[in-house]
C-alpha atoms as a PDB file:
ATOM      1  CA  UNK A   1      34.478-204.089  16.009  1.00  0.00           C
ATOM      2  CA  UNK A   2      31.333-204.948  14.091  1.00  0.00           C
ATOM      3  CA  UNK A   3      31.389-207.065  10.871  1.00  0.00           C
ATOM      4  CA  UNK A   4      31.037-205.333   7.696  1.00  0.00           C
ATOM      5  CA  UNK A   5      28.743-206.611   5.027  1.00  0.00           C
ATOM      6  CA  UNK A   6      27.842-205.029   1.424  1.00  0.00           C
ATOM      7  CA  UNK A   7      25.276-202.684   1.546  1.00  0.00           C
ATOM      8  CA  UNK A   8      21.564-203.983   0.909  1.00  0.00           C
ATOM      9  CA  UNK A   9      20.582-203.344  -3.068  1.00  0.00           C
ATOM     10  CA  UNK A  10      18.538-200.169  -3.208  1.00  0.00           C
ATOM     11  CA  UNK A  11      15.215-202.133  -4.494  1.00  0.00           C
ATOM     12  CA  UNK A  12      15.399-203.947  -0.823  1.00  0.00           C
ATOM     13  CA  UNK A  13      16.492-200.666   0.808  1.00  0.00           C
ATOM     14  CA  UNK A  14      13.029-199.530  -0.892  1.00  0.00           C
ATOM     15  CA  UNK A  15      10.933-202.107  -0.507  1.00  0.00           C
ATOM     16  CA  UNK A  16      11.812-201.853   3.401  1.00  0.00           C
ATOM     17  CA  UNK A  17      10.612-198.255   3.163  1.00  0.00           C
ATOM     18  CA  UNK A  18       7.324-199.058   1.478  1.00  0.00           C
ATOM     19  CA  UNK A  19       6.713-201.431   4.380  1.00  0.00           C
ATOM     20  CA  UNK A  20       6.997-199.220   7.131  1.00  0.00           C
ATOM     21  CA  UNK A  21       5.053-196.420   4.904  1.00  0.00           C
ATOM     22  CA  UNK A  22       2.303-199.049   5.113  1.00  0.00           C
ATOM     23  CA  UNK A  23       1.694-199.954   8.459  1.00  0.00           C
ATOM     24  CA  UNK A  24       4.743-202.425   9.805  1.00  0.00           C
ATOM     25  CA  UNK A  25       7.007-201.536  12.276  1.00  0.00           C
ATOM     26  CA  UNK A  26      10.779-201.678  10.986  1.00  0.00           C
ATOM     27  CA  UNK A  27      11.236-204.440  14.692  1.00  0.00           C
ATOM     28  CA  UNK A  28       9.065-206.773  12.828  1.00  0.00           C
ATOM     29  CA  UNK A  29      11.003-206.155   9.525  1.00  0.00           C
ATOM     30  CA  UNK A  30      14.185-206.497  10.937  1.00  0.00           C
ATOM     31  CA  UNK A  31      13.511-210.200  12.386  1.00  0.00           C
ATOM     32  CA  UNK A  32      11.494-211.299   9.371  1.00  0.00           C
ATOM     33  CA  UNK A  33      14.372-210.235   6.953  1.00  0.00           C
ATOM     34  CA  UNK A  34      17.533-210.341   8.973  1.00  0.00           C
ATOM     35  CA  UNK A  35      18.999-206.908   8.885  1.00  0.00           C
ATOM     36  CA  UNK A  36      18.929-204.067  11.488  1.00  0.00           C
ATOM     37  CA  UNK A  37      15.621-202.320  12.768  1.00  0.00           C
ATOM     38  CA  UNK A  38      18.257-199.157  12.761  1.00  0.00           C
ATOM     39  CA  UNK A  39      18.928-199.813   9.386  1.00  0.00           C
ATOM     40  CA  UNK A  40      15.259-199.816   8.093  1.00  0.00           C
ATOM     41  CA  UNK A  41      14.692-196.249  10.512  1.00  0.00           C
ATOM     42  CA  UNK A  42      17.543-194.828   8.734  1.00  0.00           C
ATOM     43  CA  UNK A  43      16.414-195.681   5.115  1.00  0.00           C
ATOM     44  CA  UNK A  44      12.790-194.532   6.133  1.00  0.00           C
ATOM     45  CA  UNK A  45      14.757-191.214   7.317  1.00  0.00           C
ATOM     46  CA  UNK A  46      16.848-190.577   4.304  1.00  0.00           C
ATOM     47  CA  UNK A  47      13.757-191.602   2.055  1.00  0.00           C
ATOM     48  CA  UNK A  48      11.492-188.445   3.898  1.00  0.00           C
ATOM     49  CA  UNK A  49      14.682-186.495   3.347  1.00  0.00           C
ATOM     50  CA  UNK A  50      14.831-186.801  -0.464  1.00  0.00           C
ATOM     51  CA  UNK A  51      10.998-186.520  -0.448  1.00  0.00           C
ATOM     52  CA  UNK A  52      11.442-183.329   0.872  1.00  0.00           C
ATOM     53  CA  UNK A  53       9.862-183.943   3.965  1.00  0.00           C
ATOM     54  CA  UNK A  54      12.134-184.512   6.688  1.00  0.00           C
ATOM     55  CA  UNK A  55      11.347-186.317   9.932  1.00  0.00           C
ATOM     56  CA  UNK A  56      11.164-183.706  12.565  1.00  0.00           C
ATOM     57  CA  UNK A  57      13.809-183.321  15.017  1.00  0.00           C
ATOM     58  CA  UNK A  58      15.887-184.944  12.143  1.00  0.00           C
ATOM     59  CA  UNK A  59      18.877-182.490  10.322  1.00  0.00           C
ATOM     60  CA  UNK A  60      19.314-184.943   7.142  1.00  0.00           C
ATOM     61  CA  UNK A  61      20.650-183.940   3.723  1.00  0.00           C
ATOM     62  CA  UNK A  62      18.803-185.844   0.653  1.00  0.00           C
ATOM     63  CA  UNK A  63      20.972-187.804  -1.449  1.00  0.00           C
ATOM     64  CA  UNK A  64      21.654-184.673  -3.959  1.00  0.00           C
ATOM     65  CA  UNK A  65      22.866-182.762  -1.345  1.00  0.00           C
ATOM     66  CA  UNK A  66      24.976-184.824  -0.340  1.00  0.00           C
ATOM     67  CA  UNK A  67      26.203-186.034  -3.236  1.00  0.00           C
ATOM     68  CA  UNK A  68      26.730-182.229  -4.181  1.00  0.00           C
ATOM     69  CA  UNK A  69      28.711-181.976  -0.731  1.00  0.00           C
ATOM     70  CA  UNK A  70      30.812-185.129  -1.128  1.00  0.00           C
ATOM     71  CA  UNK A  71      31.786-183.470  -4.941  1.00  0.00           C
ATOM     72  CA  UNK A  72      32.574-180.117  -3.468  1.00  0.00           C
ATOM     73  CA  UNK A  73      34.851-181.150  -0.360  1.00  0.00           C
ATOM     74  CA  UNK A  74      36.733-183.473  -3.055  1.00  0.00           C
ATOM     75  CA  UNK A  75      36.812-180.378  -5.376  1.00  0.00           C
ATOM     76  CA  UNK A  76      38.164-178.318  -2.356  1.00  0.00           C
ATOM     77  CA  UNK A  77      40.911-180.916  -1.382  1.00  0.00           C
ATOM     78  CA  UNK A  78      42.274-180.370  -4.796  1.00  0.00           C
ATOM     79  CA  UNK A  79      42.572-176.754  -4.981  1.00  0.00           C
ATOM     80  CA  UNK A  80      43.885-176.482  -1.508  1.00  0.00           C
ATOM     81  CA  UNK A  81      46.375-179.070  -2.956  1.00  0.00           C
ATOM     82  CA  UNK A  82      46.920-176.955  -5.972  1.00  0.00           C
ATOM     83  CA  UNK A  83      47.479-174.002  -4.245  1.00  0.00           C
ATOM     84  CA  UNK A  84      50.201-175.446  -1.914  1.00  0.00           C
ATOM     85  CA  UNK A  85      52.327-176.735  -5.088  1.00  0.00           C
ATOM     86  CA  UNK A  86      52.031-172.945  -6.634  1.00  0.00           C
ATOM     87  CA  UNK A  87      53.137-171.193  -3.311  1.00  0.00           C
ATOM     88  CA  UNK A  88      56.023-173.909  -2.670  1.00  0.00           C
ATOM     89  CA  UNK A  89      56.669-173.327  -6.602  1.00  0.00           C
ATOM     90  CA  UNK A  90      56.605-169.380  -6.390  1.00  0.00           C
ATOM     91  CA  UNK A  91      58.866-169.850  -3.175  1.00  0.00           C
ATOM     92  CA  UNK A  92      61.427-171.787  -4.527  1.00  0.00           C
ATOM     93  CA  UNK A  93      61.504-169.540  -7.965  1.00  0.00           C
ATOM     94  CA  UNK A  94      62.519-167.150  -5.875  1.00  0.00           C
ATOM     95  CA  UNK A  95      64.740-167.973  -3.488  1.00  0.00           C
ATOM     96  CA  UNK A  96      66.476-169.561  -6.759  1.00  0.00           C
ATOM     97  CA  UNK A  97      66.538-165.993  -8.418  1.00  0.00           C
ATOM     98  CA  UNK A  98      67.891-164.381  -5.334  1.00  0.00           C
ATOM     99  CA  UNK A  99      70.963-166.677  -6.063  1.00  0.00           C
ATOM    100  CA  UNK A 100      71.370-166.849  -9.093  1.00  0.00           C
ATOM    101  CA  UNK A 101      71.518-163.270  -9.956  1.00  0.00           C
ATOM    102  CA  UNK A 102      75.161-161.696  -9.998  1.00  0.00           C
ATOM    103  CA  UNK A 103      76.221-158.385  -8.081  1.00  0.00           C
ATOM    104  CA  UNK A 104      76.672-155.306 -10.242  1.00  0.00           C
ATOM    105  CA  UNK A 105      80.293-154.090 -10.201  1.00  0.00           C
ATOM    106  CA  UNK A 106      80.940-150.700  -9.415  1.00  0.00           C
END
């Protein structure tokens, strides 16, 4: 499994961007700052995606949408959630009245 280290600060992140915007290939970044030439090719990617101008070939969602995405599939998880207490709720209400209730004489 591959070690796990704190994500870069966003000003590096940036400043790696800016780089490769300006002529230097993200190999030559990646040995001259120690961190992934992947890394720097993603973060050029997501930058052009929140630009609004997408590399092509490339299906990325900026950072809003998928911010907006992360907030909707949480909001989701917690109605689905909700909605399973109420119908467990509403089932047990009334199997309870079925019992509860007393036959009529006649």
């Amino acid at each position: 499994m591959a070690k796990s280290r704190p994500p870069y600060p966003a000003e590096f992140r940036q400043q790696m961007v800016e780089l490769v915007q300006a002529g230097r290939t993200p190999a030559e970044l990646a040995r001259e700052f120690g961190c992934t030439a992947q890394s720097i090719v993603n973060w050029v990617g997501q930058a052009a995606a929140d630009a609004g101008r997408p590399l092509p070939g490339k299906a990325v969602l900026s950072t809003a949408e998928r911010t907006e995405l992360t907030r909707l599939r949480r909001e989701n998880r917690q109605l689905r959630m909700e909605r399973d207490i109420l119908a467990k709720a509403a089932a047990w209400f009334a199997g309870r009245g079925e019992k509860t209730s007393t036959p009529s004489s006649s």
